[in-house]
C-alpha atoms as a PDB file:
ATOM      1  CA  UNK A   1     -20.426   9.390  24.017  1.00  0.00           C
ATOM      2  CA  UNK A   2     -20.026   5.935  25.278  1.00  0.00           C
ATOM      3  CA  UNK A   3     -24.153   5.419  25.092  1.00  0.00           C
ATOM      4  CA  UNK A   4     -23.802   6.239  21.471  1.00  0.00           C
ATOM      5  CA  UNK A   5     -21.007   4.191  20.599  1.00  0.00           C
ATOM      6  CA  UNK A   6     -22.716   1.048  22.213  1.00  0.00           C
ATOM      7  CA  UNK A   7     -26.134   1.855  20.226  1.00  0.00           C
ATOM      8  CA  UNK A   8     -23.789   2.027  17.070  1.00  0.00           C
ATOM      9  CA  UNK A   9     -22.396  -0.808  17.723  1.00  0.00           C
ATOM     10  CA  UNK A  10     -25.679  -2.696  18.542  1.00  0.00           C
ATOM     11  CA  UNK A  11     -26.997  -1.232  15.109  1.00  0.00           C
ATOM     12  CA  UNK A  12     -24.631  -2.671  13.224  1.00  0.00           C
ATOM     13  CA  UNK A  13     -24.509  -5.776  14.900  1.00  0.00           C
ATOM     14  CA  UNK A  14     -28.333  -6.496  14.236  1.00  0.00           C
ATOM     15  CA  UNK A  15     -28.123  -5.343  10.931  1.00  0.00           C
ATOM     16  CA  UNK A  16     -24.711  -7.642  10.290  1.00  0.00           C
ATOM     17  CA  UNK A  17     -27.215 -10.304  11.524  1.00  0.00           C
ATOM     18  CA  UNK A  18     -30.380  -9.828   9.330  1.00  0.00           C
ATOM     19  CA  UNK A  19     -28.053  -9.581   6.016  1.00  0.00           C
ATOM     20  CA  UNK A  20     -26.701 -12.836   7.269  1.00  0.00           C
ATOM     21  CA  UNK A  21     -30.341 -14.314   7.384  1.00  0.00           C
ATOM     22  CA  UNK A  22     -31.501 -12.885   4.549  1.00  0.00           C
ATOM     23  CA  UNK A  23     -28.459 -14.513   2.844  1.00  0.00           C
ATOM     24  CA  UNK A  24     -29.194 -17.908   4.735  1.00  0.00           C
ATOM     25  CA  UNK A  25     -32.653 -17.911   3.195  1.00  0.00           C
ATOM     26  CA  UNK A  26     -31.920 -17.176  -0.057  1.00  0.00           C
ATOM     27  CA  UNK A  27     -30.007 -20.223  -0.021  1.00  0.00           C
ATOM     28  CA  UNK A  28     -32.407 -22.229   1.912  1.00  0.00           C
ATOM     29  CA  UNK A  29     -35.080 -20.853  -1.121  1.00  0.00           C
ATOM     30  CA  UNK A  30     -32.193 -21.939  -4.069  1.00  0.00           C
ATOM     31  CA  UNK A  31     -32.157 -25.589  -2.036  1.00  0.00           C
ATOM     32  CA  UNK A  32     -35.837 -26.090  -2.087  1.00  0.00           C
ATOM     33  CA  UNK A  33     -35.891 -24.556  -5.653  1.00  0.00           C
ATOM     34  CA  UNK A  34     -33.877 -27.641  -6.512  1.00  0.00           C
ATOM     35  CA  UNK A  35     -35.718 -30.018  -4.282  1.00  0.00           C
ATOM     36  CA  UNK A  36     -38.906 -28.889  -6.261  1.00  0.00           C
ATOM     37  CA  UNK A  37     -37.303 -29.459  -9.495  1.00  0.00           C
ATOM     38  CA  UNK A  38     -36.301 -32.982  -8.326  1.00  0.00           C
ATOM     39  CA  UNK A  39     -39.174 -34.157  -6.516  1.00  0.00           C
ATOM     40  CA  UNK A  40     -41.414 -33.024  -9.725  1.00  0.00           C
ATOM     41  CA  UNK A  41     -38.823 -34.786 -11.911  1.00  0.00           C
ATOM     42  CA  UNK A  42     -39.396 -38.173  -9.508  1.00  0.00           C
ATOM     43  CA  UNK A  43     -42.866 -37.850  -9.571  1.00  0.00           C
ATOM     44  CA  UNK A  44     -43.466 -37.653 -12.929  1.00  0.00           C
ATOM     45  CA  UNK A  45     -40.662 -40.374 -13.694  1.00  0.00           C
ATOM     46  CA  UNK A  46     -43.039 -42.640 -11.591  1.00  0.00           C
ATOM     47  CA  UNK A  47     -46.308 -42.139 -13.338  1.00  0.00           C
ATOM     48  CA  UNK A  48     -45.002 -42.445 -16.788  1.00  0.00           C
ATOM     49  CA  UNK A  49     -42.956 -45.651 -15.456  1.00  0.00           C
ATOM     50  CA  UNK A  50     -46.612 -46.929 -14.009  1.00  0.00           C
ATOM     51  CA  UNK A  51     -48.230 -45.811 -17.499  1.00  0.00           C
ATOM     52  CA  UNK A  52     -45.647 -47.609 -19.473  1.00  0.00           C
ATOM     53  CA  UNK A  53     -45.722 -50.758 -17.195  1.00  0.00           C
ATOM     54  CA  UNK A  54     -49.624 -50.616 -18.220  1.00  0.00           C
ATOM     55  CA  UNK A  55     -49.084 -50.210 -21.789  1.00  0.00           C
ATOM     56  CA  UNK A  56     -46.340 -53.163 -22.264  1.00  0.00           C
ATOM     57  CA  UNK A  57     -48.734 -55.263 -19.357  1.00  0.00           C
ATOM     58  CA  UNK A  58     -45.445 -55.609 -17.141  1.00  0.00           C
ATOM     59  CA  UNK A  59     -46.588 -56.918 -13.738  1.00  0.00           C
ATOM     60  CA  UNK A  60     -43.481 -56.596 -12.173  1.00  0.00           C
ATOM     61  CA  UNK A  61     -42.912 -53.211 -12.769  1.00  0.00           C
ATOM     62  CA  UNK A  62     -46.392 -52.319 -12.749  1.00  0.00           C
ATOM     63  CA  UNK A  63     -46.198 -54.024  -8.964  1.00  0.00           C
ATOM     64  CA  UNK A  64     -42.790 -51.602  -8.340  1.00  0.00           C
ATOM     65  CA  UNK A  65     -45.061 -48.676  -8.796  1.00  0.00           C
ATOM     66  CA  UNK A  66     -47.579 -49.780  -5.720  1.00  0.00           C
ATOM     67  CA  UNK A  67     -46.881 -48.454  -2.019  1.00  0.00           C
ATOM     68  CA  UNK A  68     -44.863 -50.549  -0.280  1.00  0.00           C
ATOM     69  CA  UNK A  69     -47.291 -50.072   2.737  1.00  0.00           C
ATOM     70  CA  UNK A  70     -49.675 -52.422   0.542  1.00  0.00           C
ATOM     71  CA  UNK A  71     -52.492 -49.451   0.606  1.00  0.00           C
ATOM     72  CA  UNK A  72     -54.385 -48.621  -2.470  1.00  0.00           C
ATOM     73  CA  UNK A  73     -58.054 -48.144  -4.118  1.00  0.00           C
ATOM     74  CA  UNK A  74     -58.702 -49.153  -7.949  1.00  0.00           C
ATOM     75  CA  UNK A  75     -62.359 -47.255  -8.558  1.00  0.00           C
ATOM     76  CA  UNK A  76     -63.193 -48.016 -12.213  1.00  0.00           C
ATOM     77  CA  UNK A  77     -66.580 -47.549 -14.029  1.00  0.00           C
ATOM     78  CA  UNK A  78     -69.513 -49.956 -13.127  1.00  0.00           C
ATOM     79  CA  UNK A  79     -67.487 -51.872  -9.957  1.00  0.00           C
ATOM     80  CA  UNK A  80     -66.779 -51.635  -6.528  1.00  0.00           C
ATOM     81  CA  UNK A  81     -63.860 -50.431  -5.257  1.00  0.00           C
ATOM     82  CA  UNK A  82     -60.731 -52.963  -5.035  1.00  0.00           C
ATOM     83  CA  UNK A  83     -58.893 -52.344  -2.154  1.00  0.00           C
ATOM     84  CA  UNK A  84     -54.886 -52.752  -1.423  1.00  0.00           C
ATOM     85  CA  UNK A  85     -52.116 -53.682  -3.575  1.00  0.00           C
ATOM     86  CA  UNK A  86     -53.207 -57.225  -3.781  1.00  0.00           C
ATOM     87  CA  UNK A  87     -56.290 -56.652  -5.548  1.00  0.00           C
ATOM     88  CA  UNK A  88     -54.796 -54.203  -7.759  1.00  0.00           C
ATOM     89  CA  UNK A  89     -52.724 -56.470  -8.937  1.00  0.00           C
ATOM     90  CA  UNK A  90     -55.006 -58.696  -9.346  1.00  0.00           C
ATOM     91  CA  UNK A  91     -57.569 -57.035 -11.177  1.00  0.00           C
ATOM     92  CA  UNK A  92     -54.318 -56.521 -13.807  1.00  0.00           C
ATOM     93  CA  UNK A  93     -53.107 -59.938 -13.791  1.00  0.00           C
ATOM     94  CA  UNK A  94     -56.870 -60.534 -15.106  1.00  0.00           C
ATOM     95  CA  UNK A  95     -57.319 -58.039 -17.355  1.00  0.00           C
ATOM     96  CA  UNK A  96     -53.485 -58.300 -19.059  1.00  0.00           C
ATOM     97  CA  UNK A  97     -54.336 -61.963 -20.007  1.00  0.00           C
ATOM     98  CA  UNK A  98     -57.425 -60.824 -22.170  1.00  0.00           C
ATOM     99  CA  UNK A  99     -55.276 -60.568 -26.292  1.00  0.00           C
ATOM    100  CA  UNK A 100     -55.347 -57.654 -28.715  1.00  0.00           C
ATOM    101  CA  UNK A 101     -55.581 -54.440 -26.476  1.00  0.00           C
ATOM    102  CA  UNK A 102     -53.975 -51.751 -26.905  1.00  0.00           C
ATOM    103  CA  UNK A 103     -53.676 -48.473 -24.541  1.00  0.00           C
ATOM    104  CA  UNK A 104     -52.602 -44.711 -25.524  1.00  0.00           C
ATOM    105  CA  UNK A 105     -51.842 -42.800 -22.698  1.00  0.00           C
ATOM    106  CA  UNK A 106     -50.965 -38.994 -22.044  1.00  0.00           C
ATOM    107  CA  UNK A 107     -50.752 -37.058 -19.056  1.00  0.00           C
ATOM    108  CA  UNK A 108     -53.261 -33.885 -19.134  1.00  0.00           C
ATOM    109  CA  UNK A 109     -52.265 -32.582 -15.584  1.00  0.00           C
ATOM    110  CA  UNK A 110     -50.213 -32.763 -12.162  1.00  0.00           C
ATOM    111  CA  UNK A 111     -50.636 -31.233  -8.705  1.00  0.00           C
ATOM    112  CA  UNK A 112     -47.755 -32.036  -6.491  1.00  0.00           C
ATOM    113  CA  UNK A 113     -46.281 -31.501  -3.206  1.00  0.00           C
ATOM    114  CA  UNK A 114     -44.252 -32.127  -0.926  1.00  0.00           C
ATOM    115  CA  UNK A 115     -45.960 -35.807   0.328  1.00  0.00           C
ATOM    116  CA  UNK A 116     -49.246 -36.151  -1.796  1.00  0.00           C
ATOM    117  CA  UNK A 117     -49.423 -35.745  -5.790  1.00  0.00           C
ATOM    118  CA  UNK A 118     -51.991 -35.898  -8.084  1.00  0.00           C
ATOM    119  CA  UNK A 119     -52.197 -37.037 -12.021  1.00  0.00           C
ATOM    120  CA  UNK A 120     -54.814 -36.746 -14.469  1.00  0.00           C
ATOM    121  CA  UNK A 121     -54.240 -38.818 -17.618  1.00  0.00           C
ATOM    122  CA  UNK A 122     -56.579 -39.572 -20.867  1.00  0.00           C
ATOM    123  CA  UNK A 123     -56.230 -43.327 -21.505  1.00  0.00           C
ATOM    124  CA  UNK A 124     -57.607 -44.747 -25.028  1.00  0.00           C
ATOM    125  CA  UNK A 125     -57.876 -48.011 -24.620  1.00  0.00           C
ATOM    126  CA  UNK A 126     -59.037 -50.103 -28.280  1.00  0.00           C
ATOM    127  CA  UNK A 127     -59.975 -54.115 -29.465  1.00  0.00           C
ATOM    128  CA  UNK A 128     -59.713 -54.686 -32.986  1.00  0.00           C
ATOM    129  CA  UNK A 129     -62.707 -56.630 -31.940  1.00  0.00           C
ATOM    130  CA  UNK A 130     -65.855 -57.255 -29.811  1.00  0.00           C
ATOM    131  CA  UNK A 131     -68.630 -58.347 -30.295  1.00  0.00           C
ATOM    132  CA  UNK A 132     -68.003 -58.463 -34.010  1.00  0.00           C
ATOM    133  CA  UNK A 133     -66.400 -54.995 -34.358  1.00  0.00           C
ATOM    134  CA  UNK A 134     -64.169 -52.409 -33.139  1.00  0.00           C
ATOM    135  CA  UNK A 135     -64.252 -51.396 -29.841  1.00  0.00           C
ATOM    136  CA  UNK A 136     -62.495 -48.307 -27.532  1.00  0.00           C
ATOM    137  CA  UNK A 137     -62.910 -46.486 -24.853  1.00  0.00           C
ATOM    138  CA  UNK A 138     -61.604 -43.189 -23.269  1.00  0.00           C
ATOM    139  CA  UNK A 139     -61.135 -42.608 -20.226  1.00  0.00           C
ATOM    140  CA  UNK A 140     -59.927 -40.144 -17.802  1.00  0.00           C
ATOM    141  CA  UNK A 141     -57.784 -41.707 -15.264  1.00  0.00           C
ATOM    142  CA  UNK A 142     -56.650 -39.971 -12.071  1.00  0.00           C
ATOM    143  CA  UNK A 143     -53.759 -41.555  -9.717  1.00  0.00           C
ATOM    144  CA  UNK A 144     -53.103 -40.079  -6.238  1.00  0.00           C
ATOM    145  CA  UNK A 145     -49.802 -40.594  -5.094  1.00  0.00           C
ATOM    146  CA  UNK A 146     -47.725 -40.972  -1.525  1.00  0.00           C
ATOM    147  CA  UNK A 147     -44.110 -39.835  -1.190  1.00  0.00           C
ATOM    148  CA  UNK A 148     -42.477 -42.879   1.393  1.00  0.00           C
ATOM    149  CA  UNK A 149     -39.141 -42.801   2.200  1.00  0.00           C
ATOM    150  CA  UNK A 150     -38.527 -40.371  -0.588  1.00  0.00           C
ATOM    151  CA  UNK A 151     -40.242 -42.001  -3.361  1.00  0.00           C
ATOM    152  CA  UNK A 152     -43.294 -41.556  -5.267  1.00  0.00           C
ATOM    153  CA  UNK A 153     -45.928 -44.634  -5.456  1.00  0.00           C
ATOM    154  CA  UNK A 154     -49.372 -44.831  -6.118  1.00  0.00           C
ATOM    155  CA  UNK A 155     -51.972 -44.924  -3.989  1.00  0.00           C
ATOM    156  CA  UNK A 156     -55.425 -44.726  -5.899  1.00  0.00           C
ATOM    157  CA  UNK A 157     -56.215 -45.173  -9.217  1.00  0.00           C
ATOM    158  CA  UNK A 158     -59.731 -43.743 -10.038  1.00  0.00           C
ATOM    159  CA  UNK A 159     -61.123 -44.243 -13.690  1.00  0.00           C
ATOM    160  CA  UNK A 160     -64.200 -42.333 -15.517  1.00  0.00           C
ATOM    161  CA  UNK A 161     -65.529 -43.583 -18.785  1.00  0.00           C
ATOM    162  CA  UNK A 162     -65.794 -40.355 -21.130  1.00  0.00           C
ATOM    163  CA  UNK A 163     -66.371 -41.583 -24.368  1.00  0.00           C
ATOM    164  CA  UNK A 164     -66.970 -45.465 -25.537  1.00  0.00           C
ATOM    165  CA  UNK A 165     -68.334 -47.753 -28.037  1.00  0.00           C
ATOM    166  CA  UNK A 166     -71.945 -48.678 -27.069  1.00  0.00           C
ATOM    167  CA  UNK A 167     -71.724 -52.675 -25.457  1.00  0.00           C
END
């Protein structure tokens, strides 16, 4: 009688136990639910904060999107690869100086986790003139980006040329 009590008792002390962690990970689950939610949110924030800086040719913010660890690759159409956040910035300090550009920019799709995102966006980018007449071209731009110290930045920023007017 004793024997049976004591298995009883050990029963229902494991089971007591499982609902417990069952509970515990449901809540654990809800927590990273949210934590998903968020770290999308933060990612996303950051690319359309990088895409804006772009559009308005804000340095300083554009610079606020970079990794603070000074690591990046620019990889655009007919160039060699710039390397770190110096020569990104660079290459935009140049390029925001030339007049009468304009960019449209959407974001087509995402991939994130937990450290390491990825963005595809269509940029449009147009002159009223060159060489005499309108010019534009579309690209496909695709940024990876680094979560450090619980922030996104970017990390690469690789360009194709889709569609363009002929040079």
């Amino acid at each position: 009688m004793k024997k049976n009590i004591s298995y009883k008792l050990l029963f229902l002390s494991l089971l007591i136990i499982g609902f417990s962690s069952c509970n515990i990970k449901q809540k654990e689950s809800e927590k990273n639910k949210i934590s998903k939610v968020e770290n999308e949110k933060a990612f996303t924030s950051l690319i359309l904060k990088h895409l804006n800086a772009v559009q308005n040719k804000d340095l300083n913010t554009l610079k606020s999107t970079m990794s603070p660890k000074g690591n990046m690759e620019l990889i655009q159409p007919s160039s060699e690869i710039v390397y770190a956040v110096d020569g990104f910035m660079k290459f935009h300090q140049e390029w925001f100086k030339v007049p009468n550009w304009t960019i449209n920019t959407k974001i087509l799709s995402t991939d994130i986790g937990d450290k390491f995102g990825v963005a595809t966006t269509e940029f449009l980018y147009k002159e009223p003139e060159r060489n005499g007449k309108p010019y534009f071209n579309r690209l496909i731009v695709t940024y990876a980006l680094e979560k450090i110290d619980n922030n996104w930045y970017i990390i690469k920023d690789h360009a194709s040329s889709i569609e363009k007017t002929i040079d």
